[in-house]
PDB file of N, CA and C in Angstrom:
ATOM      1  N   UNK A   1      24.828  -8.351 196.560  1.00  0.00           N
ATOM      2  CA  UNK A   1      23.480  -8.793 196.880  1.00  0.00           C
ATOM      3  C   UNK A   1      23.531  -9.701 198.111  1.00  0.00           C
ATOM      4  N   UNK A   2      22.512  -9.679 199.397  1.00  0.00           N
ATOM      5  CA  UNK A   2      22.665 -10.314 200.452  1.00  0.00           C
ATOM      6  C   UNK A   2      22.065 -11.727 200.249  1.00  0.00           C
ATOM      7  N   UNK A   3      21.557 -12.333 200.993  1.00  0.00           N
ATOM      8  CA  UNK A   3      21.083 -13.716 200.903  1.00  0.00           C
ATOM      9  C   UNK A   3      20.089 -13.876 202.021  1.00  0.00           C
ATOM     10  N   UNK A   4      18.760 -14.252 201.535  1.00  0.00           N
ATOM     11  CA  UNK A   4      17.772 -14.357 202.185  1.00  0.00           C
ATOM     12  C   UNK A   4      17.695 -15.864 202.290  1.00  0.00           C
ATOM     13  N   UNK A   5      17.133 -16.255 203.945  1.00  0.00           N
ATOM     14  CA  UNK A   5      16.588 -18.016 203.940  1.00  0.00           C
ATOM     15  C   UNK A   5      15.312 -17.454 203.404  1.00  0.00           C
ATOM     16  N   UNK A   6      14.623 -18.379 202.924  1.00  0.00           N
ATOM     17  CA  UNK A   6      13.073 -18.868 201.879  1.00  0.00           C
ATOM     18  C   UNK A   6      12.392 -18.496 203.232  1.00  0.00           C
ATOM     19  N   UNK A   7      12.338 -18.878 204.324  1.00  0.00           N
ATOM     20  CA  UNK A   7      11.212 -18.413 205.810  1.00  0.00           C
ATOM     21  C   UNK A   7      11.422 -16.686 205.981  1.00  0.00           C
ATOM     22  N   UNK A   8      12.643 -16.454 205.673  1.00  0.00           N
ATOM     23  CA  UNK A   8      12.588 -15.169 206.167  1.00  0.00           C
ATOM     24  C   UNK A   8      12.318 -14.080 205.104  1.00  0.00           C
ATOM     25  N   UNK A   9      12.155 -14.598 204.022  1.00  0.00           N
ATOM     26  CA  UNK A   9      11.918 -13.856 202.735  1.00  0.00           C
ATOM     27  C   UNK A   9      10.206 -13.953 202.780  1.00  0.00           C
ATOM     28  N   UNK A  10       9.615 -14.835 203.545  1.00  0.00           N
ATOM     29  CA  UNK A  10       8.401 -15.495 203.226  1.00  0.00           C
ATOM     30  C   UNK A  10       7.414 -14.679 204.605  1.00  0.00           C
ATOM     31  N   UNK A  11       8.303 -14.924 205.767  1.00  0.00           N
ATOM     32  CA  UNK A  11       8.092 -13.629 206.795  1.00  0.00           C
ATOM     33  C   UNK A  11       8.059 -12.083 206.625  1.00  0.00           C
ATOM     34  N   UNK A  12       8.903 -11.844 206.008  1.00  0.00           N
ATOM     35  CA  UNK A  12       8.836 -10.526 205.438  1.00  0.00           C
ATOM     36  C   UNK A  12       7.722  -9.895 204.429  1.00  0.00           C
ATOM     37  N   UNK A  13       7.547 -10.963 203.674  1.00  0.00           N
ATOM     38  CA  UNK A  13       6.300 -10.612 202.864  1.00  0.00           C
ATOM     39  C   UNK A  13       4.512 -10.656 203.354  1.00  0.00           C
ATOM     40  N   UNK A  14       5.118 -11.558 204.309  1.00  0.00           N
ATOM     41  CA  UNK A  14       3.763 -11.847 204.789  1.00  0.00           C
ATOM     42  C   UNK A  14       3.533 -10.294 206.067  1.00  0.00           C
ATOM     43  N   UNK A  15       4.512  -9.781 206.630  1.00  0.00           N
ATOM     44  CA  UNK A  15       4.644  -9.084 207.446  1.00  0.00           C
ATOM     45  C   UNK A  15       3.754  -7.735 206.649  1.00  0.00           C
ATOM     46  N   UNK A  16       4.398  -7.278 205.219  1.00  0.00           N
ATOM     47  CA  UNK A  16       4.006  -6.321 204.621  1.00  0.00           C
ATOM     48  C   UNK A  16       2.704  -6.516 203.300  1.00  0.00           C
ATOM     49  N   UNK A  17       1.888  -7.822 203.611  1.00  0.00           N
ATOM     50  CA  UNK A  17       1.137  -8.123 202.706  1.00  0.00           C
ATOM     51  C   UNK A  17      -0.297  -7.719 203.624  1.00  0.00           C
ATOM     52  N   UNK A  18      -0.996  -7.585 202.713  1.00  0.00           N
ATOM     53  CA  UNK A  18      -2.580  -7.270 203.285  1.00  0.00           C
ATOM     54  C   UNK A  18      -3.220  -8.605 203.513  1.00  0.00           C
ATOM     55  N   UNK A  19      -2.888  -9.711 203.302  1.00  0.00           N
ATOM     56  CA  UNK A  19      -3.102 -11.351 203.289  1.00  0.00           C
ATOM     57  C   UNK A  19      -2.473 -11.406 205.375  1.00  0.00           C
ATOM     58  N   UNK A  20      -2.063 -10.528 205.359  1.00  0.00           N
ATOM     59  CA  UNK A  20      -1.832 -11.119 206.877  1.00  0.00           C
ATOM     60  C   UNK A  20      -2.914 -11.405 207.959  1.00  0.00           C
ATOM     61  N   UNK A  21      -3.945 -10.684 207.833  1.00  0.00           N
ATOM     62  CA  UNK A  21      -4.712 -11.018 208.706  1.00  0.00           C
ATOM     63  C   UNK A  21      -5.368 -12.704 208.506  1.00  0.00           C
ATOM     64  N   UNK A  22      -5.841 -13.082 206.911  1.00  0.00           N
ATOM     65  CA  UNK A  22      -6.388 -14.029 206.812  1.00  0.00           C
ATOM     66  C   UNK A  22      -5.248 -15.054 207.142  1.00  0.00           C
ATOM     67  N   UNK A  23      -3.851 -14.973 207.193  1.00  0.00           N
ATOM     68  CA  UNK A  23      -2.888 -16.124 207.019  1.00  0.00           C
ATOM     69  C   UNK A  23      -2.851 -16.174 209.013  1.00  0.00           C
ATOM     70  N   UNK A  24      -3.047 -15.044 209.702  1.00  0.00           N
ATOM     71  CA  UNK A  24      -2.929 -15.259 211.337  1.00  0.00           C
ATOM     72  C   UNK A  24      -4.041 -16.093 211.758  1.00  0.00           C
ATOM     73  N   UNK A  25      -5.279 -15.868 210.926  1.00  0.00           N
ATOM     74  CA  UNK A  25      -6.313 -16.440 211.152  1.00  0.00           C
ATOM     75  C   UNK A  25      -6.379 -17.809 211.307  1.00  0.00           C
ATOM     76  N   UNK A  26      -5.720 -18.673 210.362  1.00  0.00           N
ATOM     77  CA  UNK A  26      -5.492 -19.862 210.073  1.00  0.00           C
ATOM     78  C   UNK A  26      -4.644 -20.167 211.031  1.00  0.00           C
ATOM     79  N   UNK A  27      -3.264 -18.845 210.845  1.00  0.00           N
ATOM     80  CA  UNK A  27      -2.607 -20.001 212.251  1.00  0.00           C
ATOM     81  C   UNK A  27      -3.522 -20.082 213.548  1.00  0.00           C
ATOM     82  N   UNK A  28      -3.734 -19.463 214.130  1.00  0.00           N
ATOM     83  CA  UNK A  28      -4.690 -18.919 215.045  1.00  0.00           C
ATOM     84  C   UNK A  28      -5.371 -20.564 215.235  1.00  0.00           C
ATOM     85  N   UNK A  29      -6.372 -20.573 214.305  1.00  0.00           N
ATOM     86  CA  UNK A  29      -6.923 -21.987 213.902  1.00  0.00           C
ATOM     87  C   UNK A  29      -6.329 -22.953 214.615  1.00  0.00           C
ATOM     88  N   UNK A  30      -5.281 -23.524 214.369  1.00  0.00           N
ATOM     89  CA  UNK A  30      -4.611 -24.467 213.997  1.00  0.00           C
ATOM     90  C   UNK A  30      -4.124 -24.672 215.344  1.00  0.00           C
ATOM     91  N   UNK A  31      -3.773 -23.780 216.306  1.00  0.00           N
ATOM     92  CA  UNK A  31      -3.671 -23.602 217.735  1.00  0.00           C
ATOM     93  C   UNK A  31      -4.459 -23.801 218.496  1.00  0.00           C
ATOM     94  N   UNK A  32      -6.200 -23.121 217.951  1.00  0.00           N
ATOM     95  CA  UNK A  32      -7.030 -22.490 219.132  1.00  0.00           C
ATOM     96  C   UNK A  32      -7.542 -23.712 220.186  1.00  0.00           C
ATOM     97  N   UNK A  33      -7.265 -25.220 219.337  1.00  0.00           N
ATOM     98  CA  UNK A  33      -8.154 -26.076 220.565  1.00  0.00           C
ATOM     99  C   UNK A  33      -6.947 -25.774 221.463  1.00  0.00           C
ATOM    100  N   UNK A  34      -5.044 -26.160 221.199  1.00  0.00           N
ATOM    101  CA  UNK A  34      -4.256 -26.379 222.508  1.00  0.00           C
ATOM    102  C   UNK A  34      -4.561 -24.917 223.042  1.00  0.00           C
ATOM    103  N   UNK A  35      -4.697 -23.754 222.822  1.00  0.00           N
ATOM    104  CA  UNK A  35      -5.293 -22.499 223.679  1.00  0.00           C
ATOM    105  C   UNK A  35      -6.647 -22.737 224.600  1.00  0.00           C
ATOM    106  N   UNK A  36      -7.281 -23.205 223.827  1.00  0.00           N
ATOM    107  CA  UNK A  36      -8.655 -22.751 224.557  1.00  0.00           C
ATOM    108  C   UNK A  36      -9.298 -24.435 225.309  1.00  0.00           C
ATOM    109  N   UNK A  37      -8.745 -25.343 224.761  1.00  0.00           N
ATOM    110  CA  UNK A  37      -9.459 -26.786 225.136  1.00  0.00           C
ATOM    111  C   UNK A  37     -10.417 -26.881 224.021  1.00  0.00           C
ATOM    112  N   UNK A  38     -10.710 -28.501 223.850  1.00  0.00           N
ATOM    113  CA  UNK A  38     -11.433 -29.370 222.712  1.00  0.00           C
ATOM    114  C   UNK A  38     -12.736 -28.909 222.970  1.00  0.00           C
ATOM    115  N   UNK A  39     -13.491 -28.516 224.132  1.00  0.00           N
ATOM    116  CA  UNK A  39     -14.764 -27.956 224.160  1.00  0.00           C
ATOM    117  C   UNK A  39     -15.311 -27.099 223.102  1.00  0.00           C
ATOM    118  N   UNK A  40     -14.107 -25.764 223.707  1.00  0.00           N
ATOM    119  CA  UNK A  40     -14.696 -24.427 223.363  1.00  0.00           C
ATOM    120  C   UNK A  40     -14.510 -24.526 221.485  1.00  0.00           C
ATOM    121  N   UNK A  41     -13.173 -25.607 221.409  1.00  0.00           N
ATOM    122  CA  UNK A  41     -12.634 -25.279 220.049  1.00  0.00           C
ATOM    123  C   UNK A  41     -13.685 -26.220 219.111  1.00  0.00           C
ATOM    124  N   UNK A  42     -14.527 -26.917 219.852  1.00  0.00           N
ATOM    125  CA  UNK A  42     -15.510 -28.018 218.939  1.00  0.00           C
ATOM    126  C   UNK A  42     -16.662 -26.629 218.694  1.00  0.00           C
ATOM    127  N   UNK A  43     -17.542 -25.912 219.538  1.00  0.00           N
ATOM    128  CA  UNK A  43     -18.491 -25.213 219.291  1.00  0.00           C
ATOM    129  C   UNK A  43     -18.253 -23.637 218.686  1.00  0.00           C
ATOM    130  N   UNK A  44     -16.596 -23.492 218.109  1.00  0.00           N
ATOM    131  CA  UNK A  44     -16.456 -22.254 217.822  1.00  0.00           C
ATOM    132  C   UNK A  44     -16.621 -22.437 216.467  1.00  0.00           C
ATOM    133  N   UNK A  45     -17.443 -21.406 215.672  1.00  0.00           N
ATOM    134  CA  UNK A  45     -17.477 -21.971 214.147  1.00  0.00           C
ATOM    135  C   UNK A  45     -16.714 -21.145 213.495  1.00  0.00           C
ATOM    136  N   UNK A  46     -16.478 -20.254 213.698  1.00  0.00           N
ATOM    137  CA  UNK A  46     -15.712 -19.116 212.970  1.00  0.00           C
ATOM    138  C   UNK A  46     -14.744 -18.249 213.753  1.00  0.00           C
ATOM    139  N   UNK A  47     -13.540 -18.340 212.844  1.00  0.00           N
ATOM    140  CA  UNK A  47     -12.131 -16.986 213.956  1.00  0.00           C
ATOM    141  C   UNK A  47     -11.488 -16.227 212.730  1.00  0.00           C
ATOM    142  N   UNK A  48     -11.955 -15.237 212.620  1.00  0.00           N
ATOM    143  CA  UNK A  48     -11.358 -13.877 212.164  1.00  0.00           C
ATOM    144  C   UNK A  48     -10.718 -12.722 212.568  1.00  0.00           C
ATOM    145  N   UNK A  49      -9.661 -12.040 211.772  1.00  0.00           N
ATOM    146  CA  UNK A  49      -9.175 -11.141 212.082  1.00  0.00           C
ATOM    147  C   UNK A  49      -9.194  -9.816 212.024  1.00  0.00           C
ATOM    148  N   UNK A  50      -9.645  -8.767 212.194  1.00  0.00           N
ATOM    149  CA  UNK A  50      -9.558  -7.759 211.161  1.00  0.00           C
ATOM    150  C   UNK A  50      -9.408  -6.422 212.121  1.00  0.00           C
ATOM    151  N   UNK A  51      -7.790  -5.319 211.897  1.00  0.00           N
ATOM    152  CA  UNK A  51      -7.459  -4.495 212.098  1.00  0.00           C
ATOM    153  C   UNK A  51      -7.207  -5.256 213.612  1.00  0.00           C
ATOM    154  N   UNK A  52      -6.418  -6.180 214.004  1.00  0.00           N
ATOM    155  CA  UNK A  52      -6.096  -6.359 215.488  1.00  0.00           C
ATOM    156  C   UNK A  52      -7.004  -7.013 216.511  1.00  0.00           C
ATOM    157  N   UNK A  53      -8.344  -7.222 216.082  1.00  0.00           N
ATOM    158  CA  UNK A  53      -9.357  -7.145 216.998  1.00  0.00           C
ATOM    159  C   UNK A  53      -9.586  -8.979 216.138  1.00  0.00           C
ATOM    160  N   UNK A  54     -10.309  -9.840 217.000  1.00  0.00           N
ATOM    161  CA  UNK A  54     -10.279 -11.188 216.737  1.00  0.00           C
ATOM    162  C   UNK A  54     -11.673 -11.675 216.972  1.00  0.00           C
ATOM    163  N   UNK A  55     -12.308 -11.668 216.091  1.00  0.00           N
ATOM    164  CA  UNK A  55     -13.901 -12.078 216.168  1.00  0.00           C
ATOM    165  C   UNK A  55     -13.991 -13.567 216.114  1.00  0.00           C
ATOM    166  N   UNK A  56     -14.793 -14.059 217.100  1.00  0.00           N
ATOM    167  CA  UNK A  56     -15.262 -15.260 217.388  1.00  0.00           C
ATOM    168  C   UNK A  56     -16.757 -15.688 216.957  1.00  0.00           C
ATOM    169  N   UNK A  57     -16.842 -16.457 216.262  1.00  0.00           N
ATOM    170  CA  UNK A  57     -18.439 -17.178 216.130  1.00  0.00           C
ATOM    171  C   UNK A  57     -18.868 -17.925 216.930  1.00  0.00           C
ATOM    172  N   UNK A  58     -19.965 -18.128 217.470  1.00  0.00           N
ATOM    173  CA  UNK A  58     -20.492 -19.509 218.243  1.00  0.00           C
ATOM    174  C   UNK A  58     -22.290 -18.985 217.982  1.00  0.00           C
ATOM    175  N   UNK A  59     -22.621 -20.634 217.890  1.00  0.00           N
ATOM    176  CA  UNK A  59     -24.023 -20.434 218.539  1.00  0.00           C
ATOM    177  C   UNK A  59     -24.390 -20.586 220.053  1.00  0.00           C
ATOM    178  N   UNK A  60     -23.456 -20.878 220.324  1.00  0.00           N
ATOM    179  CA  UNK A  60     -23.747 -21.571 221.856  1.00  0.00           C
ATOM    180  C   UNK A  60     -23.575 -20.565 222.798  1.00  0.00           C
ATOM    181  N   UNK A  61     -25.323 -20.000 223.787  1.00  0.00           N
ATOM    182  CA  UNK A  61     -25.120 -18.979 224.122  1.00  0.00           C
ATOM    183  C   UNK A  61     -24.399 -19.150 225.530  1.00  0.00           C
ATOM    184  N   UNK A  62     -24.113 -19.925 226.302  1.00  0.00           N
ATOM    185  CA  UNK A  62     -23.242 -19.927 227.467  1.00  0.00           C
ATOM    186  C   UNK A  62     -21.934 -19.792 227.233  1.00  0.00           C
ATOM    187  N   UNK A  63     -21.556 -20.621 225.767  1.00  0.00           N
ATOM    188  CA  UNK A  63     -19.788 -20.335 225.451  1.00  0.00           C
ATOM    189  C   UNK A  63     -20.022 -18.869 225.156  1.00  0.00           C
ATOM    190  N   UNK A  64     -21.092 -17.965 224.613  1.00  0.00           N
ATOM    191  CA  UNK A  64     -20.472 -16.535 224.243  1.00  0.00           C
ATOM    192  C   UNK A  64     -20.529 -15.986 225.947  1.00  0.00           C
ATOM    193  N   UNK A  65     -20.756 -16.175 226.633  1.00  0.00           N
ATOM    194  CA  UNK A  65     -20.550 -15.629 227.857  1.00  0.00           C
ATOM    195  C   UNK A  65     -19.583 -16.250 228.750  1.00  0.00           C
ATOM    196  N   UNK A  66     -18.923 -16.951 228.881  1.00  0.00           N
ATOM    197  CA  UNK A  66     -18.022 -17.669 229.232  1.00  0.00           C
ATOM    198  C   UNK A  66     -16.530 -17.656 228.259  1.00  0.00           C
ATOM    199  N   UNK A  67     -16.685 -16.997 226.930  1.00  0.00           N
ATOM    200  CA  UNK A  67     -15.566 -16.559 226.318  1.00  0.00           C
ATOM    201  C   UNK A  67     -15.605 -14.780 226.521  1.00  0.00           C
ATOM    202  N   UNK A  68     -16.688 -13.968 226.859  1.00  0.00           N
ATOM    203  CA  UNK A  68     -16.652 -12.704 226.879  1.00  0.00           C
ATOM    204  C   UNK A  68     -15.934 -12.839 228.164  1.00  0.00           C
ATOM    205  N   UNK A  69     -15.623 -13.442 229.586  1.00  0.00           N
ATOM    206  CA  UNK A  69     -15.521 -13.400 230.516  1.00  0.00           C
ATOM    207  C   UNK A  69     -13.471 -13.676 230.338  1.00  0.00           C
ATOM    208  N   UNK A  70     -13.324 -14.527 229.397  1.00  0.00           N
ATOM    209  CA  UNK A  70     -11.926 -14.630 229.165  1.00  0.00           C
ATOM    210  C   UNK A  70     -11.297 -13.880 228.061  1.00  0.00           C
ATOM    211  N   UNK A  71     -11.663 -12.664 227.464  1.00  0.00           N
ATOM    212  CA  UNK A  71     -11.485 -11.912 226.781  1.00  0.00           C
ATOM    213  C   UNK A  71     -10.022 -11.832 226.814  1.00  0.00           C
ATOM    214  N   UNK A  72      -9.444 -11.068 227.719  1.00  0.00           N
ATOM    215  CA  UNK A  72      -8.062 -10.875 228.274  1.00  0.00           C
ATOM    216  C   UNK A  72      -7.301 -11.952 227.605  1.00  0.00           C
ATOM    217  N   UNK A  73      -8.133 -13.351 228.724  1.00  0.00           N
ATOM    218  CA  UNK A  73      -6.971 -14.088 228.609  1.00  0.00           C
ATOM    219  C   UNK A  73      -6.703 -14.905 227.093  1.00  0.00           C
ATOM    220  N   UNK A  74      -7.773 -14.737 226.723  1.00  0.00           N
ATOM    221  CA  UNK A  74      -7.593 -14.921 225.085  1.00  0.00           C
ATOM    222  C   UNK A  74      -6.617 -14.404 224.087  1.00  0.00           C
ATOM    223  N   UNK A  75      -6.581 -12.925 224.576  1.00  0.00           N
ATOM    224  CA  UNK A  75      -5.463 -11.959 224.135  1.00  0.00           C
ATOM    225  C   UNK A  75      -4.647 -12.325 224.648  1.00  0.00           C
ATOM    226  N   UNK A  76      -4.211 -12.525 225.871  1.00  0.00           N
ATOM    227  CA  UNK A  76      -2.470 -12.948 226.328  1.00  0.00           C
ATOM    228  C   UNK A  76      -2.141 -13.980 225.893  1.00  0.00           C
ATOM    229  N   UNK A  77      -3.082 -15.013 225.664  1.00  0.00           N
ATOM    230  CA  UNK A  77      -2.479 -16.255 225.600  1.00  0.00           C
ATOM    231  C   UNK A  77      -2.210 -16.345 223.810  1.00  0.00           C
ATOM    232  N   UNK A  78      -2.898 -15.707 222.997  1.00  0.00           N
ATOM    233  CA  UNK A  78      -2.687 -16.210 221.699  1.00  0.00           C
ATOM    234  C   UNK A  78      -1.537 -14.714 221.394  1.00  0.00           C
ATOM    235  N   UNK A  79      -1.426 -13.884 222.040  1.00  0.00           N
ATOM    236  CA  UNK A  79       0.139 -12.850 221.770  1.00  0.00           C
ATOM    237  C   UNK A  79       0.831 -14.110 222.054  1.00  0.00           C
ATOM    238  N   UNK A  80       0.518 -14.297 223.622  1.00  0.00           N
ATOM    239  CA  UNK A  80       2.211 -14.970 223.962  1.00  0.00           C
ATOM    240  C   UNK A  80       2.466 -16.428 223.187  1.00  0.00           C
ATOM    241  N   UNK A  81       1.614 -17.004 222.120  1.00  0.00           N
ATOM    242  CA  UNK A  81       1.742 -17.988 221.509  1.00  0.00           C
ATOM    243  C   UNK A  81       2.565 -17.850 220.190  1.00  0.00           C
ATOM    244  N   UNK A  82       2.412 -16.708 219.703  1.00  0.00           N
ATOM    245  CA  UNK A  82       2.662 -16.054 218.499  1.00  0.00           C
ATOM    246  C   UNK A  82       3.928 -14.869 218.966  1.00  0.00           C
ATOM    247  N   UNK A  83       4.161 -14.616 220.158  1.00  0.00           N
ATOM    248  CA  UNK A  83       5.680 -14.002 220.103  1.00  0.00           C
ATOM    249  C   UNK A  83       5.544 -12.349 220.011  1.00  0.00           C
ATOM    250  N   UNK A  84       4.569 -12.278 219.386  1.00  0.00           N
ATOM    251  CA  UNK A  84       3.970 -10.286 218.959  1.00  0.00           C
ATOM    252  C   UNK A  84       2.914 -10.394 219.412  1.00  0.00           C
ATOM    253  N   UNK A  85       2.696  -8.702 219.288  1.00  0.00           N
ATOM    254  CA  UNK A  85       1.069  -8.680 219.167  1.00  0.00           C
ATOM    255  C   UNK A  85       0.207  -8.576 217.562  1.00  0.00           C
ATOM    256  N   UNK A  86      -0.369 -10.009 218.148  1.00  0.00           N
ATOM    257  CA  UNK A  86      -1.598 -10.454 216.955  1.00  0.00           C
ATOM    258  C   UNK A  86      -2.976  -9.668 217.248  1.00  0.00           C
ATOM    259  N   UNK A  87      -2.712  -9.638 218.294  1.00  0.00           N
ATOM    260  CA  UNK A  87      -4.618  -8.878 218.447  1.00  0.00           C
ATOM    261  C   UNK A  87      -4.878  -8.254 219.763  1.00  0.00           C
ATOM    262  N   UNK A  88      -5.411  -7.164 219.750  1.00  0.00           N
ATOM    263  CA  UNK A  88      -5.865  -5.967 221.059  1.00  0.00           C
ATOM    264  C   UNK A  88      -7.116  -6.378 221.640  1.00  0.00           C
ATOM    265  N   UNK A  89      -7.933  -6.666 220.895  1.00  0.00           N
ATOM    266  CA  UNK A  89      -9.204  -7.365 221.457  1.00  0.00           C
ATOM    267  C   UNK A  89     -10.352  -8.183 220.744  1.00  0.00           C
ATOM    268  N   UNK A  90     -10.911  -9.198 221.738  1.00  0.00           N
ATOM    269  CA  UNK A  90     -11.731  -9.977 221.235  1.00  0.00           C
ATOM    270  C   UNK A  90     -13.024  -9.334 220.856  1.00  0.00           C
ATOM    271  N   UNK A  91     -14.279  -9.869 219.673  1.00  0.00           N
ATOM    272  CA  UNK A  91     -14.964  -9.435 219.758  1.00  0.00           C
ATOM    273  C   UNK A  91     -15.818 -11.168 219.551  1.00  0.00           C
ATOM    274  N   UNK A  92     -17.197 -11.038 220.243  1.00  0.00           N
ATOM    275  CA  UNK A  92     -17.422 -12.616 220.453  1.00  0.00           C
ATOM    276  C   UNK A  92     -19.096 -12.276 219.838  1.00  0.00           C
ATOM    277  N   UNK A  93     -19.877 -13.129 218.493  1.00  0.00           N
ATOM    278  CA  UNK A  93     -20.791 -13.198 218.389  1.00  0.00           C
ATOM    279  C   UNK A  93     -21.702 -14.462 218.293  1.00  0.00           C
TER     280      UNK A  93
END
């Protein structure tokens, strides 16, 4: 029998669990002000995941146009934060 560390047993499960999207979500969270700045991350109310694609909440109608405009860089910057790809595209409501 081999020997698993507790992170990599815990990675693995999370890798093949259907809980992954809600657990990226959170990390996601927990990042998005050093990603995006204390602005955008004070008026965003909601960040979800679902099938790759990363839905954003706001009421604030200049941040939804001013985050549709950084779409991209939203995607590069939270892959290259996370090491994989977490998400193909934003969707902003």
């Amino acid at each position: 029998m081999s020997e698993y560390h507790i992170g990599d047993a815990l990675k693995g499960y999370i890798r093949k669990s259907q809980h992954r999207n809600g657990l990226r979500a959170v990390q996601i969270e927990e990042v998005w002000e050093k990603l995006m700045g204390k602005t955008i991350a004070r008026y965003t109310d909601k960040i979800q995941i679902i099938n790759y694609k990363l839905f954003i909440r706001t009421s604030v109608g200049p941040l939804k146009n001013e985050l549709m405009y950084q779409r991209q860089q939203i995607i590069d910057r939270i892959n290259e934060e996370f090491g994989e790809k977490v998400i193909s595209d934003v969707v902003i409501s």
